[in-house]
Structures are given as structure tokens and as C-alpha cells.
Protein backbone atom coordinates (compact mmCIF):
# COMPACT_ATOMS: atom_id res chain seq x y z
CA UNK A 1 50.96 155.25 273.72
CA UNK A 2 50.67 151.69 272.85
CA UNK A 3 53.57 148.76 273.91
CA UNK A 4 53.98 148.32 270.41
CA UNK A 5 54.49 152.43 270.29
CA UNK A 6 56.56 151.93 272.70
CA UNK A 7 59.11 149.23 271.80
CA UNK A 8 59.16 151.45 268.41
CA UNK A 9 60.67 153.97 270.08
CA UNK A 10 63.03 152.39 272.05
CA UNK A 11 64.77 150.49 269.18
CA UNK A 12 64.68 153.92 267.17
CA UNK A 13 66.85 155.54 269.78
CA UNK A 14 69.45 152.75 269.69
CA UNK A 15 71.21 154.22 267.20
CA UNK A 16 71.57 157.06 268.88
CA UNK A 17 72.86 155.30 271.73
CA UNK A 18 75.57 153.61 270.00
CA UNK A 19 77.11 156.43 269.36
CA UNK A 20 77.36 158.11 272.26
CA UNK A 21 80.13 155.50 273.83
CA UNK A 22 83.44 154.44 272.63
CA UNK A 23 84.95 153.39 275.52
CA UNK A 24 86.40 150.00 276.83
CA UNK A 25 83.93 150.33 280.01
CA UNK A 26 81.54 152.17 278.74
CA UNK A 27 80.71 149.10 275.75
CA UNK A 28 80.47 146.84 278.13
CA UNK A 29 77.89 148.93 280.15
CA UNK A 30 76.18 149.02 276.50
CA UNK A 31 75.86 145.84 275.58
CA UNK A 32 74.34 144.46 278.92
CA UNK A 33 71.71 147.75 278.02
CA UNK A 34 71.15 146.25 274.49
CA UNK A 35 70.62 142.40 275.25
CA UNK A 36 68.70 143.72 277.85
CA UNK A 37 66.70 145.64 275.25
CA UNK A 38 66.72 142.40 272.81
CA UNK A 39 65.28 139.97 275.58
CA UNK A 40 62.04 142.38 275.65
CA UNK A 41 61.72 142.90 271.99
CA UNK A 42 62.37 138.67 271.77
CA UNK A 43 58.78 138.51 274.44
CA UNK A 44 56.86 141.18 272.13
CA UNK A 45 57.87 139.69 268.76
CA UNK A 46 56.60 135.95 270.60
CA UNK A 47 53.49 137.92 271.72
CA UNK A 48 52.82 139.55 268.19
CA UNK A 49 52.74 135.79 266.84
CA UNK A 50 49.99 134.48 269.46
CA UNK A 51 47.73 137.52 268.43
CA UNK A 52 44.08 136.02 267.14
CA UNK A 53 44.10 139.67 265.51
CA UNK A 54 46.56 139.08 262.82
CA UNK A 55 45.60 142.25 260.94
CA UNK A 56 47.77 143.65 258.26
CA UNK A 57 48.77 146.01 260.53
CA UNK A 58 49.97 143.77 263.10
CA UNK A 59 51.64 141.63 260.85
CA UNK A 60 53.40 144.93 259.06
CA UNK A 61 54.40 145.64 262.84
CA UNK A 62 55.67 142.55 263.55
CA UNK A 63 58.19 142.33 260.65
CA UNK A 64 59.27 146.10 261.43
CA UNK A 65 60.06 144.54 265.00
CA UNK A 66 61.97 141.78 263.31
CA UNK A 67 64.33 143.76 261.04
CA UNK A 68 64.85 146.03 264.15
CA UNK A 69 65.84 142.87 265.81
CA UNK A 70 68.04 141.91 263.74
CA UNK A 71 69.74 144.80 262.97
CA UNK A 72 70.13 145.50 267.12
CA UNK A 73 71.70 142.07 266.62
CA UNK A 74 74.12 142.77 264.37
CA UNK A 75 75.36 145.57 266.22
CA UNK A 76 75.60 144.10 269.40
CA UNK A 77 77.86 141.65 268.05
CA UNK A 78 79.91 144.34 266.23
CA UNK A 79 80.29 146.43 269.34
CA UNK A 80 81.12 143.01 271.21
CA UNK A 81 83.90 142.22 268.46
CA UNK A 82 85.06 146.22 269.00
CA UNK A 83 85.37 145.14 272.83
CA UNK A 84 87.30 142.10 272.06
CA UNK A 85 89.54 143.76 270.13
CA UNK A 86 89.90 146.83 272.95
CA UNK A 87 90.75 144.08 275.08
CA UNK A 88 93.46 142.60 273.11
CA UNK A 89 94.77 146.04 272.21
CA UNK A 90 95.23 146.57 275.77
CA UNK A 91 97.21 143.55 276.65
CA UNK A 92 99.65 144.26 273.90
CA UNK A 93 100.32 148.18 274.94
CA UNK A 94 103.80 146.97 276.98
CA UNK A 95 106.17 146.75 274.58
CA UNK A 96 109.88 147.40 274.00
CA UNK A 97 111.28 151.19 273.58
CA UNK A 98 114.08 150.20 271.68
CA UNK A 99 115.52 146.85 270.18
CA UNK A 100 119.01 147.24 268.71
CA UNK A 101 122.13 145.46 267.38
CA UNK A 102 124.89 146.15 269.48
CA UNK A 103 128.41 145.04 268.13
CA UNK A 104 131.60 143.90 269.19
CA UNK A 105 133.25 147.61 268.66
CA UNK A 106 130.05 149.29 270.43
CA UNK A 107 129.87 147.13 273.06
CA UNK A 108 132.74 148.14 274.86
CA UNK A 109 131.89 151.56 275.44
CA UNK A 110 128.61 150.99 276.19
CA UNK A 111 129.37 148.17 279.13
CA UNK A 112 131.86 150.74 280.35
CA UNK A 113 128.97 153.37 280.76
CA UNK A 114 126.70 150.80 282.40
CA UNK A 115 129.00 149.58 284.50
CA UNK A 116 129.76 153.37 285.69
CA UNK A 117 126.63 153.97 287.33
CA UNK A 118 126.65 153.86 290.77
CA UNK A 119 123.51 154.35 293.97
CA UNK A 120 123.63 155.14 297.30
CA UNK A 121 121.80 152.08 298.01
CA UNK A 122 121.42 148.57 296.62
CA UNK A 123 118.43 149.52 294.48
CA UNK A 124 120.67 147.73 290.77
CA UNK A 125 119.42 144.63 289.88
CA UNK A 126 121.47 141.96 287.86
CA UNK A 127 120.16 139.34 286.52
CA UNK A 128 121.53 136.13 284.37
CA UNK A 129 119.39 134.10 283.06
CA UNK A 130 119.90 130.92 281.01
CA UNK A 131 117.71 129.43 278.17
CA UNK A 132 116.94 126.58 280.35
CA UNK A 133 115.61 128.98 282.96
CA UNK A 134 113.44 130.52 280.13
CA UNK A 135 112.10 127.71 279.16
CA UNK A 136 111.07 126.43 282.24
CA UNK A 137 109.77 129.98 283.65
CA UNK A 138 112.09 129.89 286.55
CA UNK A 139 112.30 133.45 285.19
CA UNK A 140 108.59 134.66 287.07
CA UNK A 141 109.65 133.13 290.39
CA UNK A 142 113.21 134.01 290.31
CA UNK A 143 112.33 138.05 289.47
CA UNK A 144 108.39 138.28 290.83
CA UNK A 145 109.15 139.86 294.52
CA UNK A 146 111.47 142.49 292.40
CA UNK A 147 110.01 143.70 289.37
CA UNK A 148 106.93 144.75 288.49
CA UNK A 149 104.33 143.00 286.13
CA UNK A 150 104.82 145.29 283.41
CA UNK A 151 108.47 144.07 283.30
CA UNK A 152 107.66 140.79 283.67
CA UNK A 153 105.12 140.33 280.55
CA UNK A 154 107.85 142.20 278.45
CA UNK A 155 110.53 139.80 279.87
CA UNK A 156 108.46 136.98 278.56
CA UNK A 157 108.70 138.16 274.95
CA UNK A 158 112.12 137.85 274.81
CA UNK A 159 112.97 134.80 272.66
CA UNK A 160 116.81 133.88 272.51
CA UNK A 161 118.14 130.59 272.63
CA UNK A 162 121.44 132.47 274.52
CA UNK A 163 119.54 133.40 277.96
CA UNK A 164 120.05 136.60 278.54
CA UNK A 165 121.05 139.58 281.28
CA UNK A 166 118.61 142.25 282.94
CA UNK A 167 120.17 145.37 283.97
CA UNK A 168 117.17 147.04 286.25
CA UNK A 169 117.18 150.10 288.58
CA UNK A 170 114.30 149.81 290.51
CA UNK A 171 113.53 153.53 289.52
CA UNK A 172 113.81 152.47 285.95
CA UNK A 173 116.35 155.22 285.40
CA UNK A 174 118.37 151.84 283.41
CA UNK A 175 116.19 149.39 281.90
CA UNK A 176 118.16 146.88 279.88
CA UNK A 177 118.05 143.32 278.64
CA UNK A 178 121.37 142.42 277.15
CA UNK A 179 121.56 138.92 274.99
CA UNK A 180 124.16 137.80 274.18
CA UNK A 181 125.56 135.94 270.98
CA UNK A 182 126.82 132.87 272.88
CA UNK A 183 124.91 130.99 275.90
CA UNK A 184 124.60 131.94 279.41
CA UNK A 185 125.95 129.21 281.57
CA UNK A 186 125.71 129.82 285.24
CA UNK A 187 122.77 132.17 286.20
CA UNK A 188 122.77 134.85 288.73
CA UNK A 189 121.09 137.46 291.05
CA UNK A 190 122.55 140.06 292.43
CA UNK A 191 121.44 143.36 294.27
CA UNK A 192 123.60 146.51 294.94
CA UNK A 193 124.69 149.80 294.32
CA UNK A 194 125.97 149.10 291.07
CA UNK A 195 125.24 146.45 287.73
CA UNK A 196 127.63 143.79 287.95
CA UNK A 197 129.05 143.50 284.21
CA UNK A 198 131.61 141.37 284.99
CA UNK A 199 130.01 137.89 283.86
CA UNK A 200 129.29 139.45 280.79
CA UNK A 201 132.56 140.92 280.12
CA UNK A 202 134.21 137.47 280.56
CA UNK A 203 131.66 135.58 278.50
CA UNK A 204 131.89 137.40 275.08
CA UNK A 205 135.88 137.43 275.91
CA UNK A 206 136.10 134.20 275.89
CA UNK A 207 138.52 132.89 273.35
CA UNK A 208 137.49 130.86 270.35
CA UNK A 209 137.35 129.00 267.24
CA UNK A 210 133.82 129.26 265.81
CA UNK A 211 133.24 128.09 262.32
CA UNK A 212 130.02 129.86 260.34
CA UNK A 213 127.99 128.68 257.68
CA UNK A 214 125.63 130.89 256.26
CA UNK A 215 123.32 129.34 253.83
CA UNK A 216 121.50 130.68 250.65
CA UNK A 217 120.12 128.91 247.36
CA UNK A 218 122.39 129.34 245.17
CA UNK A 219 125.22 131.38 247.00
CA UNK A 220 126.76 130.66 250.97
CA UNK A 221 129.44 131.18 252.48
CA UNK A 222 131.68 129.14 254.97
CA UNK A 223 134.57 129.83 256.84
CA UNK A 224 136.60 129.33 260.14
CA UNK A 225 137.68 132.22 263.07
CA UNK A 226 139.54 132.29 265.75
CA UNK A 227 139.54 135.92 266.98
CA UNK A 228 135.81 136.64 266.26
CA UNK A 229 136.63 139.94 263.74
CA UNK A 230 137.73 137.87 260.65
CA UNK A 231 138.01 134.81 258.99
CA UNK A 232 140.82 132.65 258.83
CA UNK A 233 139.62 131.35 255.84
CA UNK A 234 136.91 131.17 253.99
CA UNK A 235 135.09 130.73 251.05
CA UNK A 236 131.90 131.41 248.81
CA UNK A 237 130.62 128.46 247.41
CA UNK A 238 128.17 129.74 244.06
CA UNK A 239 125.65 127.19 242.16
CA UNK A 240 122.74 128.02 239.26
CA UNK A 241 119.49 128.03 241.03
CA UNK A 242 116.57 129.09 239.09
CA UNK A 243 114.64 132.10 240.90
CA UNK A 244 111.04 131.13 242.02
CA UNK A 245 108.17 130.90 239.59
CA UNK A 246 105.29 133.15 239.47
CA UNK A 247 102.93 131.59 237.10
CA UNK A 248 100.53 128.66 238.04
CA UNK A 249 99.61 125.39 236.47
CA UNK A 250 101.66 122.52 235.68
CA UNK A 251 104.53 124.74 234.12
CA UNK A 252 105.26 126.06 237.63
CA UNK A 253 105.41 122.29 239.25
CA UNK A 254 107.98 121.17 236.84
CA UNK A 255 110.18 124.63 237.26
CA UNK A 256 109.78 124.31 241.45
CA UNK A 257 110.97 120.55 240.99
CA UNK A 258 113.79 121.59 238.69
CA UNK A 259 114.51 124.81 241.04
CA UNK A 260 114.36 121.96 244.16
CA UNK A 261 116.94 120.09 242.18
CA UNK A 262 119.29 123.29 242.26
CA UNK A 263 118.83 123.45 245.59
CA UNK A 264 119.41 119.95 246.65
CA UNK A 265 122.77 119.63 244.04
CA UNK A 266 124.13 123.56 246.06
CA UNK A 267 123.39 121.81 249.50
CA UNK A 268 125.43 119.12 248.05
CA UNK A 269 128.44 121.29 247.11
CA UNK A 270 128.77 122.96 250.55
CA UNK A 271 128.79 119.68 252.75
CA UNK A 272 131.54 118.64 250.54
CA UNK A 273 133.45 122.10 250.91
CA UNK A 274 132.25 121.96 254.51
CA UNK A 275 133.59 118.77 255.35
CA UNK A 276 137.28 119.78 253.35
CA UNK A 277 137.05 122.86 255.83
CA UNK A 278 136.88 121.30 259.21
CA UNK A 279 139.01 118.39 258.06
CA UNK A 280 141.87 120.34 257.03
CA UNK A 281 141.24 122.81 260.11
CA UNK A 282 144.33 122.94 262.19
CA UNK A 283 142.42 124.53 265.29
CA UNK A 284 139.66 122.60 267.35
CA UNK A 285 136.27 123.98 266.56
CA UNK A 286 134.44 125.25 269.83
CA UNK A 287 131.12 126.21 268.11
CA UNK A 288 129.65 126.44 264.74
CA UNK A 289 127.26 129.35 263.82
CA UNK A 290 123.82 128.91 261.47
CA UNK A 291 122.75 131.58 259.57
CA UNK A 292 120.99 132.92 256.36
CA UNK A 293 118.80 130.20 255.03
CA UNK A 294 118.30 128.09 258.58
CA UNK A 295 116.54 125.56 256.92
CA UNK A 296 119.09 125.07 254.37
CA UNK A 297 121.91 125.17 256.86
CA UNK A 298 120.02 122.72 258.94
CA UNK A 299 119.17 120.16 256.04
CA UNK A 300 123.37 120.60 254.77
CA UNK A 301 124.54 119.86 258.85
CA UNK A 302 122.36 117.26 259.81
CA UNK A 303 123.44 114.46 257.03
CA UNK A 304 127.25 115.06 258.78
CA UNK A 305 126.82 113.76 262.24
CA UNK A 306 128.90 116.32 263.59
CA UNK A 307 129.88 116.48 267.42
CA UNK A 308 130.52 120.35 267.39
CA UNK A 309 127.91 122.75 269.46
CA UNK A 310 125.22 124.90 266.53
CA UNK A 311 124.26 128.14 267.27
CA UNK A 312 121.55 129.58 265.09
CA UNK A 313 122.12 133.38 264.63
CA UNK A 314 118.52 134.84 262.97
CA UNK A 315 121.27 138.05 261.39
CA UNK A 316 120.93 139.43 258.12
CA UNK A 317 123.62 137.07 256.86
CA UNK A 318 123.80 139.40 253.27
CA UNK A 319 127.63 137.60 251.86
CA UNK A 320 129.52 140.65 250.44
CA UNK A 321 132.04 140.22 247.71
CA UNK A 322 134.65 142.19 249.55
CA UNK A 323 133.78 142.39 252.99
CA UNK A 324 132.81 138.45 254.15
CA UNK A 325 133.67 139.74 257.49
CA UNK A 326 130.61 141.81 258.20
CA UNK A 327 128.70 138.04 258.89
CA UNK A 328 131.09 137.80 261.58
CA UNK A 329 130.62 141.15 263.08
CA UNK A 330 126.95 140.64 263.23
CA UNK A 331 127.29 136.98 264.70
CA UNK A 332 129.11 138.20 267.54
CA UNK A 333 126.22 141.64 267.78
CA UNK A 334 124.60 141.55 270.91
CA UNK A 335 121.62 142.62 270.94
CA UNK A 336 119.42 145.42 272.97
CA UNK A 337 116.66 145.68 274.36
CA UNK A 338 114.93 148.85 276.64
CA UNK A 339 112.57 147.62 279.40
């Protein structure tokens, strides 16, 4: 059989080949095979071109080899793409069992059943952890020697601007991340036979006077608390906004200016009732609370120069005409997640 026979036969049988795997390890073991298999068919298609016999059928031969070339080309970079994206899939397996809002009337019960849990060792893990710890990954060397790095990549996709608190058994019986609506201030770790709750307990106890703006074109809501279940006062403050424009062209510039113009003249109309609020507030604010439209909350606070702490709460901030309070109950949600 002739080389030329011969490299026929082995590019016929690629096909073949790719089929038979499927496997993280066992493309990788294939595509070294087939860039093996290209390098040789690269030195017969170069020695096909020096031939002093350039007969039809060499020539017919040689562009056969070429399409065969190509096409093995085209499918080693497909089943290197299929690797990539094994690999990718496999560093994003770890993730959360369950992520949950946990609120104020919930919570109490379910502290009370965490902090019930007792071993006859210290094998509990608590852990409080600030944003500033997050931020700088104090996180990895405070927790390395303790968990393991499955808990640790999961750990880092926690994004809260609160810190938060780990609840870990080390025989991941309890599992538990646990942020909460207002910031962790002091940090802590502490092993034993039980999950130390306290810290916690105190935190969202704390006594306050939180005022909440929750933005949306054409409809928010503002209003002062002082027991964290219902407002004070409040009040919805309504403007016309147009609704956004589907159609293109220059019609749809004019409407999104005119639509911007809504927006701007409502941002307008709740700084002014915003500013009435606090002014006429009898209580000292301790915090105020962003939500809905953070943008639009953002661009209506920062032309006040106020002094008070902002919190941005990402809640579904959904004003209802008769219950304004549920904004308030999810503000003060903790929320859940399983390890």
C-alpha cells in the first residue's frame, strides 16, 4: 500500500475516532492524537508539492489531502472549544443549594433552631465577617486551615455589602451563610460545641430610625421607621412618565428625551418631599435604605449632601397601595444561603 494509501486511510478513520470519546480526559488524549496526525499530513501535503511528477492524479490527491486537512482542522478546534467549555463547566459545578429570603418574623424561629444544636466536641464553626474583610480577602486566610476549598470558592461568590456570618459543622450536617440587612462591625471566630448566635441576635435588635426611599420612574415611595415593621409615615410620591419606546428612528430620540424629562422633573419632586421628610422628622435618622430604581435613588440623594449612612437593599421594592409596609419587611429580610 502506498504512503499516499496510507495517509488516506488514516484521515478516513478520524471520524470514526471522534466519536468514540466524550470525555474531559479522554479529548485531551484526542487532540494531542489528531495534531499529531495533522503534523504528518502537513510533511506529505509539502512533499506532494515538490513532486517533478505532477500528474493529474497526484494533483487530484493532493487536494483530497487538503480538504481532509482542513476539515481535521476544523474539528480539532471544535473538540478543543468542547474541552474549553468542559473545563469551565467544571469550575462552576459548586454552587449554592438554596438561596432564600429570610424575614424578620422567620428569623426568630429559625436562629432559635440553630442556636439549639449542640456536639460533643468543638467541631461548630462561627464566623463574622465584615465587608471590609471581603474585600480585602482576609476571608481565605482567616477560614483556609478550617474549611475546605469547595467552601471556600462558594464563600467567594457571596456579594453583600453587609459582611456576613458562616454557620459550619465540620461534618456539614449545618451549612449556612447568614447576611444580614445591616453591616457587620466587629468580626469573629469562634470554635465549639455549639454556633454562637448571639452577635447576630443583638445586631438585627438593635434599635432604630431608618428612613427608606425606594425609587421608580414615575411612582416611589418614602417614608421614616423606627421599629423596623412599619412606617411612621410615609408617602407615595406619583408623576406622568411616558413608558419606553419601541420603535426606532428619530421619533424614538425625541420620545426618550421627553420620557428623560419625566424622569428628571419625578426625581425632582421626591428630593423636595424628601427633604420636607427628614426636616420635619422629630427622631434622628440612624440609616437610610436605597431601593427599587438604585440609579434613580442614587442620582435624587447625591444632589442633597446628606450626612446620614445609605444602605442599598437590591429587594423587590414593588410599592403596594395598601400595604407600603411589605418594603420594610423585605429591607430588614435576611437572607440565606446553604453551603
Amino acid at each position: 500500500m502506498s504512503q499516499m494509501d496510507n495517509k488516506k486511510k488514516v484521515v478516513e478513520n478520524l471520524n470514526s475516532i471522534f466519536n468514540r470519546y466524550s470525555g474531559k480526559e479522554k479529548l485531551e488524549n484526542e487532540i494531542e492524537k489528531l495534531q499529531s496526525h495533522l503534523l504528518e499530513m502537513e510533511i506529505d501535503k509539502t512533499r506532494l508539492e515538490k513532486n517533478e511528477n505532477n500528474t493529474k492524479k497526484a494533483i487530484a490527491a493532493k487536494q483530497e489531502a487538503e480538504q481532509k486537512l482542513n476539515e481535521a482542522t476544523v474539528r480539532v478546534e471544535t473538540l478543543s472549544y468542547q474541552l474549553e467549555e468542559l473545563k469551565n463547566k467544571g469550575t462552576n459545578e459548586n454552587s449554592f443549594t438554596l438561596i432564600e429570603e429570610i424575614s424578620p418574623t422567620i428569623f426568630e424561629p429559625y436562629i432559635e433552631r440553630l442556636a439549639s444544636i449542640n456536639s460533643g466536641n468543638d467541631s461548630f464553626i462561627t464566623a463574622y465577617i465584615t465587608h471590609k474583610q471581603m474585600q480585602t480577602n482576609e476571608i481565605q486566610t482567616k477560614l483556609a486551615n478550617h474549611l475546605d476549598q469547595d467552601t471556600l470558592q462558594l464563600l467567594k461568590k457571596i456579594n453583600t455589602n453587609t459582611g456576613y456570618v458562616l454557620f459550619y459543622d465540620n461534618m456539614k450536617l449545618v451549612c449556612e451563610v447568614i447576611v444580614p440587612p445591616i453591616p457587620i462591625t466587629k468580626s469573629s471566630l469562634e470554635i465549639a460545641g455549639s454556633f454562637n448566635v448571639e452577635p447576630l441576635t443583638k445586631l438585627l435588635a438593635r434599635e432604630m430610625t431608618v428612613c427608606v426611599l425606594a425609587t421608580h420612574a414615575g411612582e416611589s415611595l418614602i417614608g421614616i421607621s423606627s421599629d423596623k415593621n412599619i412606617f411612621d409615615e410615609d408617602m407615595v410620591i406619583r408623576s406622568s412618565v411616558k413608558a419606553k419606546h419601541t420603535k426606532g428612528g428619530f421619533s424614538q430620540r425625541r420620545f426618550e428625551r421627553l420620557r428623560d424629562e419625566d424622569i428628571s422633573h419625578h426625581a425632582d419632586k421626591v428630593r423636595s418631599a424628601l427633604k420636607d421628610l427628614l426636616s420635619n422628622s422629630i427622631a434622628e435618622i440612624d440609616m437610610m435604605f436605597l431601593c427599587g430604581d438604585i440609579v434613580l435613588a442614587e442620582h435624587i440623594v447625591d444632589e442633597m449632601n446628606l450626612e446620614i449612612p445609605l444602605m442599598v437593599r437590591n429587594i423587590d421594592a414593588r410599592i403596594e397601595k395598601h400595604d407600603t409596609d411589605n418594603i420594610l419587611r423585605s429591607i430588614f429580610s435576611c437572607r440565606r444561603y446553604r453551603l
